[in-house]
C-alpha atoms as a PDB file:
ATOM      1  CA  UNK A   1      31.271  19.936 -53.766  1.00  0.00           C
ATOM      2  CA  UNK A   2      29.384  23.275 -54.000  1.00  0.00           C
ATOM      3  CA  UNK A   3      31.290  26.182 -52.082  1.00  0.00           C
ATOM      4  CA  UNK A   4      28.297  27.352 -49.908  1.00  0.00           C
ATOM      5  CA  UNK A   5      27.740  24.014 -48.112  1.00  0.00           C
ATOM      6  CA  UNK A   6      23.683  23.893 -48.251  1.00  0.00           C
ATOM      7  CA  UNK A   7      23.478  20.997 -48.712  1.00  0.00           C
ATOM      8  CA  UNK A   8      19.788  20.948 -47.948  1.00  0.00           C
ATOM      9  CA  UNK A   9      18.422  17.893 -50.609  1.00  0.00           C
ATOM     10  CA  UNK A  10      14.958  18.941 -51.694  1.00  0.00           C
ATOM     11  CA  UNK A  11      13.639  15.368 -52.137  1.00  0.00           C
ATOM     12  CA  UNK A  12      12.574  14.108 -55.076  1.00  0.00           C
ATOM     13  CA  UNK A  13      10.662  11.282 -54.220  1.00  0.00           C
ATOM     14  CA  UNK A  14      13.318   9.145 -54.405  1.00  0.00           C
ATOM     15  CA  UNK A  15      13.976   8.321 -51.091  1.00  0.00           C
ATOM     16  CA  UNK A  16      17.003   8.149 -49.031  1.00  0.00           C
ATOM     17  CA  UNK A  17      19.724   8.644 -51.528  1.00  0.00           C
ATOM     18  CA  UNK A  18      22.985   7.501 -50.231  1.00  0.00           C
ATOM     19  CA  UNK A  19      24.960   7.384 -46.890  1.00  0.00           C
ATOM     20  CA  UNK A  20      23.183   9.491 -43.795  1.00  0.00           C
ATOM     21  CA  UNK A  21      26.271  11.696 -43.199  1.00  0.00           C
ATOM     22  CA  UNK A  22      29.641  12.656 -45.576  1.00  0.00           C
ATOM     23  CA  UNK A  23      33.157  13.444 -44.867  1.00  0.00           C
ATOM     24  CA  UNK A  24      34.308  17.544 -44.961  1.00  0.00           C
ATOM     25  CA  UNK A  25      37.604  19.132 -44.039  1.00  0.00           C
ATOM     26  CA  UNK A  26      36.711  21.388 -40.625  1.00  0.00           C
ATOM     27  CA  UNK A  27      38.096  24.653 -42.408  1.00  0.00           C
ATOM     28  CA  UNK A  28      35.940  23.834 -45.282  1.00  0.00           C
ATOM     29  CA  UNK A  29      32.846  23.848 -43.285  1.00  0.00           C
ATOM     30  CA  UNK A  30      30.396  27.225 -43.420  1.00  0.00           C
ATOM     31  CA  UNK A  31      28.310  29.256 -40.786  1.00  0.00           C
ATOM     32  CA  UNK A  32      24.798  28.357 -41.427  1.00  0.00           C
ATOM     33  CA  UNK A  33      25.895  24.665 -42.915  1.00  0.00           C
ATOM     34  CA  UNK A  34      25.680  21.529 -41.187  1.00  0.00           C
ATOM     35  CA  UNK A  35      27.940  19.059 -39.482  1.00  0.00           C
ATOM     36  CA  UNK A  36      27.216  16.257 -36.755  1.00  0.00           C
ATOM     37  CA  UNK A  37      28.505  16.857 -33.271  1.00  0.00           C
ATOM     38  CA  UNK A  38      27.816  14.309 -30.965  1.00  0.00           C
ATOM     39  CA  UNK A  39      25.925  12.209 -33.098  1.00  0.00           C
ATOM     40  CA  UNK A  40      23.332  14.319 -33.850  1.00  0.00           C
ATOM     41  CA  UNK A  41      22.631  16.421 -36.835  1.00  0.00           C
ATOM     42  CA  UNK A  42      23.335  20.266 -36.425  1.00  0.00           C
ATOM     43  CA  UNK A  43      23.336  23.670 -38.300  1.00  0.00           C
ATOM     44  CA  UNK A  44      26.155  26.033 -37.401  1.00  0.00           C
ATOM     45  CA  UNK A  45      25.867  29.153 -35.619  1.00  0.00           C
ATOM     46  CA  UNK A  46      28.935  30.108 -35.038  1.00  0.00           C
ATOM     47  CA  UNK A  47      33.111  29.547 -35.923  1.00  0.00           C
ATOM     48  CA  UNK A  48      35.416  30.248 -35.168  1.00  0.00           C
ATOM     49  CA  UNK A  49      39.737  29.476 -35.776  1.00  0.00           C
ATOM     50  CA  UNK A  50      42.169  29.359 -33.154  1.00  0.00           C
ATOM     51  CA  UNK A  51      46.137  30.232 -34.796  1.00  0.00           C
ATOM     52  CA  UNK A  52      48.597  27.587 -35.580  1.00  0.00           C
ATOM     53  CA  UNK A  53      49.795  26.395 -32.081  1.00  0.00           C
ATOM     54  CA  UNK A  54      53.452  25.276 -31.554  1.00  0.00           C
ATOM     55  CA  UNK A  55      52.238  21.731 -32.626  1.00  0.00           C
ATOM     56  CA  UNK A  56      51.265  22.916 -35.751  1.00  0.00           C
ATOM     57  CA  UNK A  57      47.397  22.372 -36.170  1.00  0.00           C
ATOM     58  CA  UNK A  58      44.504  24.990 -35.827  1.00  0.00           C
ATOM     59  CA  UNK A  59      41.954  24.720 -34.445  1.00  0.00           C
ATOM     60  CA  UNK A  60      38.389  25.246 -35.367  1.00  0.00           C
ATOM     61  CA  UNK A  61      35.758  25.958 -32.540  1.00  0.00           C
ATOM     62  CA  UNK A  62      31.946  25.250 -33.703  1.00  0.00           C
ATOM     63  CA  UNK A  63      28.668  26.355 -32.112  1.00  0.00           C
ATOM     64  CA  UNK A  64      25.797  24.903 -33.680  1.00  0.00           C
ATOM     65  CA  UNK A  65      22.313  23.694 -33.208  1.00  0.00           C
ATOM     66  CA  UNK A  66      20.477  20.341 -33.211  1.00  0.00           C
ATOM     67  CA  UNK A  67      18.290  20.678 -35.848  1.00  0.00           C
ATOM     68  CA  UNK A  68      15.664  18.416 -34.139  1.00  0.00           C
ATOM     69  CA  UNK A  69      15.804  19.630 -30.667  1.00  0.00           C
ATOM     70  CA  UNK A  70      17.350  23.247 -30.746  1.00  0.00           C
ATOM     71  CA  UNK A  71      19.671  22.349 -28.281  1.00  0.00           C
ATOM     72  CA  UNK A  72      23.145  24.140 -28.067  1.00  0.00           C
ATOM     73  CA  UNK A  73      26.506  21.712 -29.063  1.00  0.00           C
ATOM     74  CA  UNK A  74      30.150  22.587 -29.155  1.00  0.00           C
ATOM     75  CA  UNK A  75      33.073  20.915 -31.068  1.00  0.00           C
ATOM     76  CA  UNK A  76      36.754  21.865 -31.404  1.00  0.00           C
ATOM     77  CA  UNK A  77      38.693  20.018 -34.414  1.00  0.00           C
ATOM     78  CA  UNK A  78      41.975  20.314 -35.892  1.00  0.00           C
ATOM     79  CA  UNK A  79      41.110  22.426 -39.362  1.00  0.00           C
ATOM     80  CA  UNK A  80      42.728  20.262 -41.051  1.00  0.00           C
ATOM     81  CA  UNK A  81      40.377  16.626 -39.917  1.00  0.00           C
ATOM     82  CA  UNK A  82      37.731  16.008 -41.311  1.00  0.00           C
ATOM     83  CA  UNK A  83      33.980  16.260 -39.692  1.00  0.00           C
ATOM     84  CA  UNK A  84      30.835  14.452 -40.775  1.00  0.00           C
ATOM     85  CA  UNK A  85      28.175  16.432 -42.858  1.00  0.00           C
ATOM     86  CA  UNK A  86      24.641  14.704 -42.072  1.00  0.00           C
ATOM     87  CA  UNK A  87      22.699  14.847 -45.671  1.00  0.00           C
ATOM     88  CA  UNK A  88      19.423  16.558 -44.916  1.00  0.00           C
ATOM     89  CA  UNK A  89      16.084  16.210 -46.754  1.00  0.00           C
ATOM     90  CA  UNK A  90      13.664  18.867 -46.387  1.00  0.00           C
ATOM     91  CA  UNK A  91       9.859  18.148 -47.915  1.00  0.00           C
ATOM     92  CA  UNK A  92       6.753  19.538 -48.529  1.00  0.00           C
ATOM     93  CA  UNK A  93       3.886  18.012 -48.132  1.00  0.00           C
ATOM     94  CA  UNK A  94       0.103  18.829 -47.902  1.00  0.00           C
ATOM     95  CA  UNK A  95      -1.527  18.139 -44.915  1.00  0.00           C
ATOM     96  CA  UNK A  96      -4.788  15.798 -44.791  1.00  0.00           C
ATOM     97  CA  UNK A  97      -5.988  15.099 -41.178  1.00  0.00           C
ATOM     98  CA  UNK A  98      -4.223  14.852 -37.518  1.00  0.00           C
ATOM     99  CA  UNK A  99      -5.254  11.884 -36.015  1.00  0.00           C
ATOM    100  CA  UNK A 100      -6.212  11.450 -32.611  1.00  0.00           C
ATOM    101  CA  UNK A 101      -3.296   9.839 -31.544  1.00  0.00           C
ATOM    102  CA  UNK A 102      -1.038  12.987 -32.798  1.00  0.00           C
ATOM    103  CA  UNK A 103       0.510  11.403 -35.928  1.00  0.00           C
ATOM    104  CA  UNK A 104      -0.016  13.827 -39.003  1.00  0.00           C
ATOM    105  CA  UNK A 105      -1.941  12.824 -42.100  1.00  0.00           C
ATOM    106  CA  UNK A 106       0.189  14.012 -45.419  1.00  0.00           C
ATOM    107  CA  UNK A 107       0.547  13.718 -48.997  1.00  0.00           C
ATOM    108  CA  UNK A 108       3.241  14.605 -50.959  1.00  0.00           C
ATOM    109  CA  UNK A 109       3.066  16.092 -54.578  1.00  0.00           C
ATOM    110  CA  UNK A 110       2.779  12.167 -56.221  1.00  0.00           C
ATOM    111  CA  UNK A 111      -0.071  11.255 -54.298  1.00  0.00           C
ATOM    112  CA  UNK A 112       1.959   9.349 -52.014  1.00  0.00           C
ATOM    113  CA  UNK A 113       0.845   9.220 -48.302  1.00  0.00           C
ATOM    114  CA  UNK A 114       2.676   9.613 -45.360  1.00  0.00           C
ATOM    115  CA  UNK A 115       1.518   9.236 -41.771  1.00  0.00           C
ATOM    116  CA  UNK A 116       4.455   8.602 -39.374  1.00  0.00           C
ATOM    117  CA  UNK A 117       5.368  11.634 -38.396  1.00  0.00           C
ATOM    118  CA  UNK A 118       4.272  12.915 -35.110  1.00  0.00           C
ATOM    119  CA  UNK A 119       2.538  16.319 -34.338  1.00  0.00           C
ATOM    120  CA  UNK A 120       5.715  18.380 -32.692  1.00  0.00           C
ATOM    121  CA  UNK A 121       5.365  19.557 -28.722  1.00  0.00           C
ATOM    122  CA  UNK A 122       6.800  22.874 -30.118  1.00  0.00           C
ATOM    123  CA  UNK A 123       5.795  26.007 -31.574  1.00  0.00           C
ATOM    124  CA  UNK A 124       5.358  24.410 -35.162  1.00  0.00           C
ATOM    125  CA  UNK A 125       2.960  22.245 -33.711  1.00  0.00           C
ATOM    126  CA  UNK A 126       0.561  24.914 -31.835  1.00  0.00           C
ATOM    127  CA  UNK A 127       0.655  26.643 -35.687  1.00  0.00           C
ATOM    128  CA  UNK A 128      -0.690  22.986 -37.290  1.00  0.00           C
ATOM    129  CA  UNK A 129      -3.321  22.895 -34.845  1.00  0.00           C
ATOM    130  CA  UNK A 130      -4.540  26.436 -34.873  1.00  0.00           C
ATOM    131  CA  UNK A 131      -4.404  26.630 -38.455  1.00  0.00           C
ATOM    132  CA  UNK A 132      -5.657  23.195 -39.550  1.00  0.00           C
ATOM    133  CA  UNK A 133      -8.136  22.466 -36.561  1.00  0.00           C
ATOM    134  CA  UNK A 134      -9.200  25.337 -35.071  1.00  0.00           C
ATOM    135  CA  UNK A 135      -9.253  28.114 -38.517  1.00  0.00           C
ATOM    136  CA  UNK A 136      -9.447  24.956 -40.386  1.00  0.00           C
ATOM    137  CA  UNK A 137      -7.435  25.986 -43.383  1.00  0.00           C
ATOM    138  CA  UNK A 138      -5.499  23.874 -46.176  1.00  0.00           C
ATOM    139  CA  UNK A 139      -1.849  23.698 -44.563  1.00  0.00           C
ATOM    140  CA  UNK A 140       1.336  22.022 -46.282  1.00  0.00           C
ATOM    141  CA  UNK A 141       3.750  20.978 -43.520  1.00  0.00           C
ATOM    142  CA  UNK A 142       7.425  20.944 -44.334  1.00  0.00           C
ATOM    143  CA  UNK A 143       9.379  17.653 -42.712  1.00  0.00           C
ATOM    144  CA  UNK A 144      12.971  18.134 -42.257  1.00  0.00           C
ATOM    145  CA  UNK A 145      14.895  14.841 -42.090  1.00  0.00           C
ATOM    146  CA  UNK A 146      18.290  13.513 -41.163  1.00  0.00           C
ATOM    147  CA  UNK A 147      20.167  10.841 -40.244  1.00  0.00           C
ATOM    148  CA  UNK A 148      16.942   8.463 -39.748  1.00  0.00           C
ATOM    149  CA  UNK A 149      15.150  11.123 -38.018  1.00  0.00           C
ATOM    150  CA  UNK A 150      12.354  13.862 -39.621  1.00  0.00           C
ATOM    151  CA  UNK A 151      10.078  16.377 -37.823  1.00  0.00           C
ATOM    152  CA  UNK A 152       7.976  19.155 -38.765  1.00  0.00           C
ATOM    153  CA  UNK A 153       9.463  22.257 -38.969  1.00  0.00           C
ATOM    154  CA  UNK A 154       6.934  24.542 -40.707  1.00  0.00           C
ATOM    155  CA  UNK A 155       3.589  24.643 -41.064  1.00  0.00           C
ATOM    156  CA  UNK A 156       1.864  27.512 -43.882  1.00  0.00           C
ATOM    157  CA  UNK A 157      -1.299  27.770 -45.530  1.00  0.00           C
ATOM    158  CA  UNK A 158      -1.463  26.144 -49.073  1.00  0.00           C
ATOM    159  CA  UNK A 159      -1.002  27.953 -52.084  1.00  0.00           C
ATOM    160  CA  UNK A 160      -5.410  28.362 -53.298  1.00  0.00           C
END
């Protein structure tokens, strides 16, 4: 496996390739990587690694953040067990309509539609609707997914 632990899949059209999550040793996890705590798919923040205790094992203290929700999780492992590393997809797509409902409208580079992805009740999703509704420019949205889940994370005007 690569030594930088991105492992951020630009997708290929493909689709879901493989299992949802792998298997990696604690101490060979990275700041800025990912790892699930919790269940939930999350990009690290912070480490840190306790010394050997009398029983032998050290431990490895994570701080990281859901990358869905932005909420804060914590996990202490032995650095020597291994933690699951959710595979995550990240997309772009162009963006045709919002519909009234709040679902988005896109197409990725193939032509091939995709419209079950909901309008996020974040920042992202003031930018799609100031840019594409109110200054009515051409956006591509980029969709983030993980473990069965995807959002919008970015929204930027499209290349002319």
């Amino acid at each position: 496996m690569a030594e930088d632990q991105q492992y951020v899949a630009e997708d290929n059209g493909a689709g879901d390739v493989g299992s949802k999550t792998f298997p990696m040793q604690c101490s060979a996890l990275r700041k800025n990587g990912h790892v699930v705590i919790k269940n939930r798919p999350c990009k690290i923040v912070d480490m840190s690694t306790s010394k050997t205790g009398k029983h032998g094992h050290a431990k490895v203290h994570i701080v990281a953040l859901d990358i869905f929700t932005g909420k804060k999780l914590e996990d202490l492992s032995p650095s020597t067990h291994n933690m699951e590393v959710p595979v995550v997809h990240r997309k772009e797509y162009q963006l045709l309509d919002v519909s009234e409902d709040g679902f988005l409208s896109l197409m990725d580079e193939n032509s091939n539609p995709k419209d079950d992805v909901k309008v996020p009740d974040n920042e992202v999703g003031e930018k799609i609707n100031r840019m594409f509704l109110e200054e009515e420019k051409d956006c591509n949205v980029i969709i983030l997914s993980a473990m069965g889940e995807e959002c919008a994370m970015e929204c930027k005007e499209a290349p002319k």
